[in-house]
PDB file of N, CA and C in Angstrom:
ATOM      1  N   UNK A   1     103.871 105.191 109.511  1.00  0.00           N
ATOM      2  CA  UNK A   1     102.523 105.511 109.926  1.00  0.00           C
ATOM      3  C   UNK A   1     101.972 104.453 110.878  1.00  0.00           C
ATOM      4  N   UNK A   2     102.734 103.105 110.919  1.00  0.00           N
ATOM      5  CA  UNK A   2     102.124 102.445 112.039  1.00  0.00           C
ATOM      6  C   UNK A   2     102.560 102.492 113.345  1.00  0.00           C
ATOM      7  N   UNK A   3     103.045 103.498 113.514  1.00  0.00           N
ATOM      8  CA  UNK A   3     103.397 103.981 114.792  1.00  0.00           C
ATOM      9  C   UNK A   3     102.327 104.857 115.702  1.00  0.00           C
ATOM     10  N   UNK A   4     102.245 105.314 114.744  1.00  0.00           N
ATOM     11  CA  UNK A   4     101.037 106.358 115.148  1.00  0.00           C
ATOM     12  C   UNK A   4      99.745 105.893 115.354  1.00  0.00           C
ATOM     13  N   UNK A   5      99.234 104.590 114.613  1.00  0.00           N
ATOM     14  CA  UNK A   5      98.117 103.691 114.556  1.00  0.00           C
ATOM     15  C   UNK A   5      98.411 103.064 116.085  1.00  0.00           C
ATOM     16  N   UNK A   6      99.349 102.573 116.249  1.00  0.00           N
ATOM     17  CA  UNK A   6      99.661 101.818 117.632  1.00  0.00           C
ATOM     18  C   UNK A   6      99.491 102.772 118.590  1.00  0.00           C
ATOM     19  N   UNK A   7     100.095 104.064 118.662  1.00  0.00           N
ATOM     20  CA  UNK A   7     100.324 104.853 119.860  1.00  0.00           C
ATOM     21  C   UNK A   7      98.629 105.698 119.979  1.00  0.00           C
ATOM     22  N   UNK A   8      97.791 105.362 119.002  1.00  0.00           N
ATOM     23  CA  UNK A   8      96.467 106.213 118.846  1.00  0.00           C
ATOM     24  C   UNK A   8      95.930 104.636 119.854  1.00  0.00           C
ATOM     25  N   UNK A   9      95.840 103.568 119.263  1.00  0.00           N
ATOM     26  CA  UNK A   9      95.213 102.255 119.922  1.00  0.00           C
ATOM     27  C   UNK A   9      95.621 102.420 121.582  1.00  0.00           C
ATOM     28  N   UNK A  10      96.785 102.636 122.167  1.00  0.00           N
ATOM     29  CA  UNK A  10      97.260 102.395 123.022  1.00  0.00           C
ATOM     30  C   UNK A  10      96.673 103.433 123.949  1.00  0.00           C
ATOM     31  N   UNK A  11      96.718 105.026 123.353  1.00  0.00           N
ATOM     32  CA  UNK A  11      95.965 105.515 123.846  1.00  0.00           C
ATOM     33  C   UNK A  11      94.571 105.581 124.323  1.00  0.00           C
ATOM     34  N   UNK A  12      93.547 104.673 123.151  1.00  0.00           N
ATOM     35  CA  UNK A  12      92.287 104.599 123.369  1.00  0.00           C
ATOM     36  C   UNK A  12      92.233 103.421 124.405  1.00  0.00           C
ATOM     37  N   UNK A  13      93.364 102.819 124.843  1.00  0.00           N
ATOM     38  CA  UNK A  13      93.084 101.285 125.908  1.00  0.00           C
ATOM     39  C   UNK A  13      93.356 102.566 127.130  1.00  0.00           C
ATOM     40  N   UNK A  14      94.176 103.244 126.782  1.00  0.00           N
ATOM     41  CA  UNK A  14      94.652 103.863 128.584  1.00  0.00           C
ATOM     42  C   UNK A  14      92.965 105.362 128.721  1.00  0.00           C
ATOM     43  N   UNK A  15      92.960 105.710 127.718  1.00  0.00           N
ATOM     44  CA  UNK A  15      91.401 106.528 127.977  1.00  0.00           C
ATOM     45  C   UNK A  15      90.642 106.847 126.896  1.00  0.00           C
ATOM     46  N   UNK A  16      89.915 106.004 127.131  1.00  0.00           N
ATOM     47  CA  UNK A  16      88.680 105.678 126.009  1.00  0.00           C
ATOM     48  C   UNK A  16      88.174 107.177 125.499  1.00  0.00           C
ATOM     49  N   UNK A  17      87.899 107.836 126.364  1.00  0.00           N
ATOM     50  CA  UNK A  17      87.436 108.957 125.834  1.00  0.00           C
ATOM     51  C   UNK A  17      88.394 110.014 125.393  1.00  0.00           C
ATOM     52  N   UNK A  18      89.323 110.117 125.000  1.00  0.00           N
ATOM     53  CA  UNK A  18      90.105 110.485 124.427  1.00  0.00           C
ATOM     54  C   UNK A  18      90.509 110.825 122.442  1.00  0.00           C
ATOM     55  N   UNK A  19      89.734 109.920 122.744  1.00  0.00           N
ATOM     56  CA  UNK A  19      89.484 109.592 120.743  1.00  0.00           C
ATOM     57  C   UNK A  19      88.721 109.403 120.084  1.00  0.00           C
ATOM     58  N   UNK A  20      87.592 110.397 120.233  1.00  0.00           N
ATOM     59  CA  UNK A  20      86.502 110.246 120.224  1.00  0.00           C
ATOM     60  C   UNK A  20      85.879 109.950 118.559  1.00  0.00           C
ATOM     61  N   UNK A  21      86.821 110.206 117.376  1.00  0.00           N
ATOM     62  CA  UNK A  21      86.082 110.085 116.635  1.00  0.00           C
ATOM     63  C   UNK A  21      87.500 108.949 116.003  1.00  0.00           C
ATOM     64  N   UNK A  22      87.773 108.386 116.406  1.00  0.00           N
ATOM     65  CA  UNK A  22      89.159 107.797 115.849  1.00  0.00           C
ATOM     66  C   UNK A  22      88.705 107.062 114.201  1.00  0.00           C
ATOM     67  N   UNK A  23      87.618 106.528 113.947  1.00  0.00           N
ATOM     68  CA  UNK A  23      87.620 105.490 113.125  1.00  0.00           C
ATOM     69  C   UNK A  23      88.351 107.058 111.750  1.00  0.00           C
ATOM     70  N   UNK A  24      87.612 108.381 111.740  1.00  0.00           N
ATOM     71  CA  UNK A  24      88.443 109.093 110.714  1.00  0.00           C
ATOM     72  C   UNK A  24      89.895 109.154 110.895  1.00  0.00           C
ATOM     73  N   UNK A  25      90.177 108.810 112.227  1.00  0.00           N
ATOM     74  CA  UNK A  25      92.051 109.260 112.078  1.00  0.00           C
ATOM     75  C   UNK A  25      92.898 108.158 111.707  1.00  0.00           C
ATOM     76  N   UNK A  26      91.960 106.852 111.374  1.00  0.00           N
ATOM     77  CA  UNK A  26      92.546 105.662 110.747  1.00  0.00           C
ATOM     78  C   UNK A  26      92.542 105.825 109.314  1.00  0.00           C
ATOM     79  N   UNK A  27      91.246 106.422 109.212  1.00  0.00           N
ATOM     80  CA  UNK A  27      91.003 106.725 107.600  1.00  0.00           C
ATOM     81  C   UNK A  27      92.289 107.830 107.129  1.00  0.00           C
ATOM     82  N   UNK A  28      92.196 108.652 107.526  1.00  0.00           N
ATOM     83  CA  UNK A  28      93.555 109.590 107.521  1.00  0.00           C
ATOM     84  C   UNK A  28      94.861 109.259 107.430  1.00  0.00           C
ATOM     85  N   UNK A  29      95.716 108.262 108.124  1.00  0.00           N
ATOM     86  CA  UNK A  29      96.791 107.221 108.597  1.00  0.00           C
ATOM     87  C   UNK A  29      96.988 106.790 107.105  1.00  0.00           C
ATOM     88  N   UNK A  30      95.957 106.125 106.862  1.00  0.00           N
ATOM     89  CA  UNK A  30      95.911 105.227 105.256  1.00  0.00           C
ATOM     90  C   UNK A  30      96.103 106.527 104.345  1.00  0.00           C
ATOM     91  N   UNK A  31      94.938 107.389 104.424  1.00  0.00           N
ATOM     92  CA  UNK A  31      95.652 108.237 103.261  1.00  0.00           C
ATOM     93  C   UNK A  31      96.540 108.932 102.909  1.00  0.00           C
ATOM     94  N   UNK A  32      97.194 109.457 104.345  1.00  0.00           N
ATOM     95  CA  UNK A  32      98.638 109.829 104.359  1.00  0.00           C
ATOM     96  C   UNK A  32      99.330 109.101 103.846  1.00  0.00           C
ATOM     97  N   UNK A  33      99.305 107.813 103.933  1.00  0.00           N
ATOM     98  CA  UNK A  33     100.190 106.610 103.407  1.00  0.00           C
ATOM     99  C   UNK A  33     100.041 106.197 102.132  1.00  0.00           C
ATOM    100  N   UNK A  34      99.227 106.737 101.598  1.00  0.00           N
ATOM    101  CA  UNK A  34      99.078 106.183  99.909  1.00  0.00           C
ATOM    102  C   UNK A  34     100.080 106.961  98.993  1.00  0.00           C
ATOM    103  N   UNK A  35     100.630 108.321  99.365  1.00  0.00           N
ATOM    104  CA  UNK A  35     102.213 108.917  98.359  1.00  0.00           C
ATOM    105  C   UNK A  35     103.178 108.220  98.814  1.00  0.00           C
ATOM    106  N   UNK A  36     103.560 107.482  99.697  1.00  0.00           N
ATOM    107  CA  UNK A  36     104.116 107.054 100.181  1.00  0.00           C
ATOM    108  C   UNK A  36     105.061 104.919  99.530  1.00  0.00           C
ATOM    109  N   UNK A  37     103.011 104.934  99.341  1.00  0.00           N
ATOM    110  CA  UNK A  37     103.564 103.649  98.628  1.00  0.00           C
ATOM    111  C   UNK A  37     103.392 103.812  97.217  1.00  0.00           C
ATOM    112  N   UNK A  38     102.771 104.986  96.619  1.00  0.00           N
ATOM    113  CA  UNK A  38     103.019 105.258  95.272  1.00  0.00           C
ATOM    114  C   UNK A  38     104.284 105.610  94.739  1.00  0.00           C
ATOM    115  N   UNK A  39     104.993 106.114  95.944  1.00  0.00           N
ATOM    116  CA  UNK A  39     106.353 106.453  95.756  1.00  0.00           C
ATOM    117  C   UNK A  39     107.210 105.044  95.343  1.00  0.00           C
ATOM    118  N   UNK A  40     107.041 104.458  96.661  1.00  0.00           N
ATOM    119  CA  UNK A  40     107.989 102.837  96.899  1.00  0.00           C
ATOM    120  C   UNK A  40     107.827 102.429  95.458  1.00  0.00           C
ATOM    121  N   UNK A  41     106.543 101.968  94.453  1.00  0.00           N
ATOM    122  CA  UNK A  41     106.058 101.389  93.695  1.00  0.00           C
ATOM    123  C   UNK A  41     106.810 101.710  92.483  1.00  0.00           C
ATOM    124  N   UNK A  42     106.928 103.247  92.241  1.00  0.00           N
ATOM    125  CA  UNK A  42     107.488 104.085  90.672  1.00  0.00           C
ATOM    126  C   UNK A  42     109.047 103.871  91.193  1.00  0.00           C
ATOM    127  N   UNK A  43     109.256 104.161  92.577  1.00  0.00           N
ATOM    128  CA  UNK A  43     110.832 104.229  92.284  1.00  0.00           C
ATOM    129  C   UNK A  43     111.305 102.897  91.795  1.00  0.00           C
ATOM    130  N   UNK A  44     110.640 101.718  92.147  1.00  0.00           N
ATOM    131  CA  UNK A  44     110.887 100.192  91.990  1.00  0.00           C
ATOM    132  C   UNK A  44     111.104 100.104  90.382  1.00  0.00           C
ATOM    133  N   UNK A  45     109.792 100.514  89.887  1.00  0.00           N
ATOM    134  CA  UNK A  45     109.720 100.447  88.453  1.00  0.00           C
ATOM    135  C   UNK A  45     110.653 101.575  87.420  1.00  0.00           C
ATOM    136  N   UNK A  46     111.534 102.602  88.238  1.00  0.00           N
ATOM    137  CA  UNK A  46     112.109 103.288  87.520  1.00  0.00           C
ATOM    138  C   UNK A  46     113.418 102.367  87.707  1.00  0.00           C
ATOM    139  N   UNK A  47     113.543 101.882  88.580  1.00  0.00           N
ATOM    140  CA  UNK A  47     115.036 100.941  89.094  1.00  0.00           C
ATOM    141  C   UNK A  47     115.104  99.793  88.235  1.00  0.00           C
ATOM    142  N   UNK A  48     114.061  99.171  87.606  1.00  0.00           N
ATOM    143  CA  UNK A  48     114.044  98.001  86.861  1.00  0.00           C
ATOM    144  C   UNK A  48     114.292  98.534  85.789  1.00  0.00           C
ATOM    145  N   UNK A  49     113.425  99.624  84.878  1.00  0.00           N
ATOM    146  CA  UNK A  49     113.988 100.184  83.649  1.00  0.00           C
ATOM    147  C   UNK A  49     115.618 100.944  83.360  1.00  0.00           C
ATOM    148  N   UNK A  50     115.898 101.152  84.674  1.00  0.00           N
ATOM    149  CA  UNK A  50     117.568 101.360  84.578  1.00  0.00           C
ATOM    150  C   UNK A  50     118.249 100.271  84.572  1.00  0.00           C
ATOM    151  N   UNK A  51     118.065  99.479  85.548  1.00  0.00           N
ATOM    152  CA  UNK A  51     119.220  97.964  85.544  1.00  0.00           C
ATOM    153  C   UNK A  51     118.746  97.516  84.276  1.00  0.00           C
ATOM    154  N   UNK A  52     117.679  97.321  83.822  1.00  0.00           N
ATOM    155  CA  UNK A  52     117.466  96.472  82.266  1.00  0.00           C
ATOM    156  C   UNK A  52     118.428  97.471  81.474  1.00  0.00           C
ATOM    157  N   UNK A  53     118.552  98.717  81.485  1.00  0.00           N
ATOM    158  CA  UNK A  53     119.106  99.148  80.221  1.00  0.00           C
ATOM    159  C   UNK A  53     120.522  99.280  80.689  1.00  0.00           C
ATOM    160  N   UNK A  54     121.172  99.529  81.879  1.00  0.00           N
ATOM    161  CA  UNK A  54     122.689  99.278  82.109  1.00  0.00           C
ATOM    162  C   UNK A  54     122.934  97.667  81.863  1.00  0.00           C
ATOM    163  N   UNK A  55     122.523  96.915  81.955  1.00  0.00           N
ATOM    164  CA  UNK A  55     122.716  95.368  81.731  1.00  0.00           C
ATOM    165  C   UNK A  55     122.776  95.248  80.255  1.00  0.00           C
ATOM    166  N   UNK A  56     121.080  95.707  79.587  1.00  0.00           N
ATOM    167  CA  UNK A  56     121.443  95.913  78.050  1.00  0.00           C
ATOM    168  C   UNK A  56     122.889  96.763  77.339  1.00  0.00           C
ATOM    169  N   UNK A  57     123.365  97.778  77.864  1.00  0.00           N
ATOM    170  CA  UNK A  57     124.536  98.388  77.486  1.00  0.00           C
ATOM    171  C   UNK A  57     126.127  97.575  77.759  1.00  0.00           C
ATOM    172  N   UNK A  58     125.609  96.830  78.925  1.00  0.00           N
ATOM    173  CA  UNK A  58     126.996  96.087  79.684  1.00  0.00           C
ATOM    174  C   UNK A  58     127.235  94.802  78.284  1.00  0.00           C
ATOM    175  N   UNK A  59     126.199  94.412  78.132  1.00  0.00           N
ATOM    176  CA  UNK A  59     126.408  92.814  77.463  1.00  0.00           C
ATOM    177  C   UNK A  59     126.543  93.241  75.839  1.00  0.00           C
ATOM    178  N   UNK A  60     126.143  94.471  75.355  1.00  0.00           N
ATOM    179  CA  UNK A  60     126.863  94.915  74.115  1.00  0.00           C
ATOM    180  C   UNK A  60     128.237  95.600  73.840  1.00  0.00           C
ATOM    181  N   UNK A  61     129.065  96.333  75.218  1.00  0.00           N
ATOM    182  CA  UNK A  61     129.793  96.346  75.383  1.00  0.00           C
ATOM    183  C   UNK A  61     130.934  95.090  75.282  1.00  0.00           C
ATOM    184  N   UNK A  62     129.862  94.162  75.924  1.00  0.00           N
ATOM    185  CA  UNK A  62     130.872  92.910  76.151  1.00  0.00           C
ATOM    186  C   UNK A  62     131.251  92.079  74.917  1.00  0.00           C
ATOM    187  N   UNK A  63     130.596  91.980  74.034  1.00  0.00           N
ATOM    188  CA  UNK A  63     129.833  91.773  72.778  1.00  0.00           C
ATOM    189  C   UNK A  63     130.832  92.406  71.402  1.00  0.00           C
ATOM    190  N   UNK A  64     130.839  93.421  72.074  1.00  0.00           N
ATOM    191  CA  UNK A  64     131.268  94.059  70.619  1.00  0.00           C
ATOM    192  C   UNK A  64     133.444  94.575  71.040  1.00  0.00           C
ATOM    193  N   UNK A  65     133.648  93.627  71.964  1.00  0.00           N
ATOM    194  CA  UNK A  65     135.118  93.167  72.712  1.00  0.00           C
ATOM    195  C   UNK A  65     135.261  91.986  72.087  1.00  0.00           C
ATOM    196  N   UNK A  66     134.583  91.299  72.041  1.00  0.00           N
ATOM    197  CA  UNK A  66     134.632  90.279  71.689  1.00  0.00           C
ATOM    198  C   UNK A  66     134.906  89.654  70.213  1.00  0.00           C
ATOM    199  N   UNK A  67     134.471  90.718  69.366  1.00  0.00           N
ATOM    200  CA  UNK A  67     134.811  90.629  67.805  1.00  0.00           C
ATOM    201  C   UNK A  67     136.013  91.032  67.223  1.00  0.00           C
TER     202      UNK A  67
END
C-alpha cells in the first residue's frame, strides 16, 4: 500500500488539482491495510504456538530414547 501513497503524493506534486479530496484516500490506504497486518500478526502467533509444540514433541521424543 505504500506504493500507492507515493504514486498518489507524486501525483499531487505533478497536478495539484488532481486530488482533490486526498486526505480520505490516505484514510482509506490505512484501512485497507489493517487485514493485512492483522493477518502478519495471527499468522506470527499461530507460528510460535506450532514451533513451541513441535520443539515440545521433539525434546520428549528425545527424552524418552534416551531411557
Amino acid at each position: 500500500m505504500a506504493l500507492f501513497s507515493l504514486a498518489a503524493i507524486c501525483e499531487m506534486i505533478a497536478d495539484s488539482s488532481s486530488h482533490n479530496i486526498f486526505p480520505f484516500e490516505f484514510i482509506m490506504y490505512g484501512f485497507l491495510t489493517i487485514p493485512a497486518i492483522i493477518g502478519t500478526i495471527s499468522s506470527q502467533f499461530i507460528r510460535g504456538l506450532v514451533l513451541k509444540k513441535k520443539c515440545k514433541l521433539t525434546l520428549t521424543r528425545l527424552y524418552s530414547n534416551v531411557k
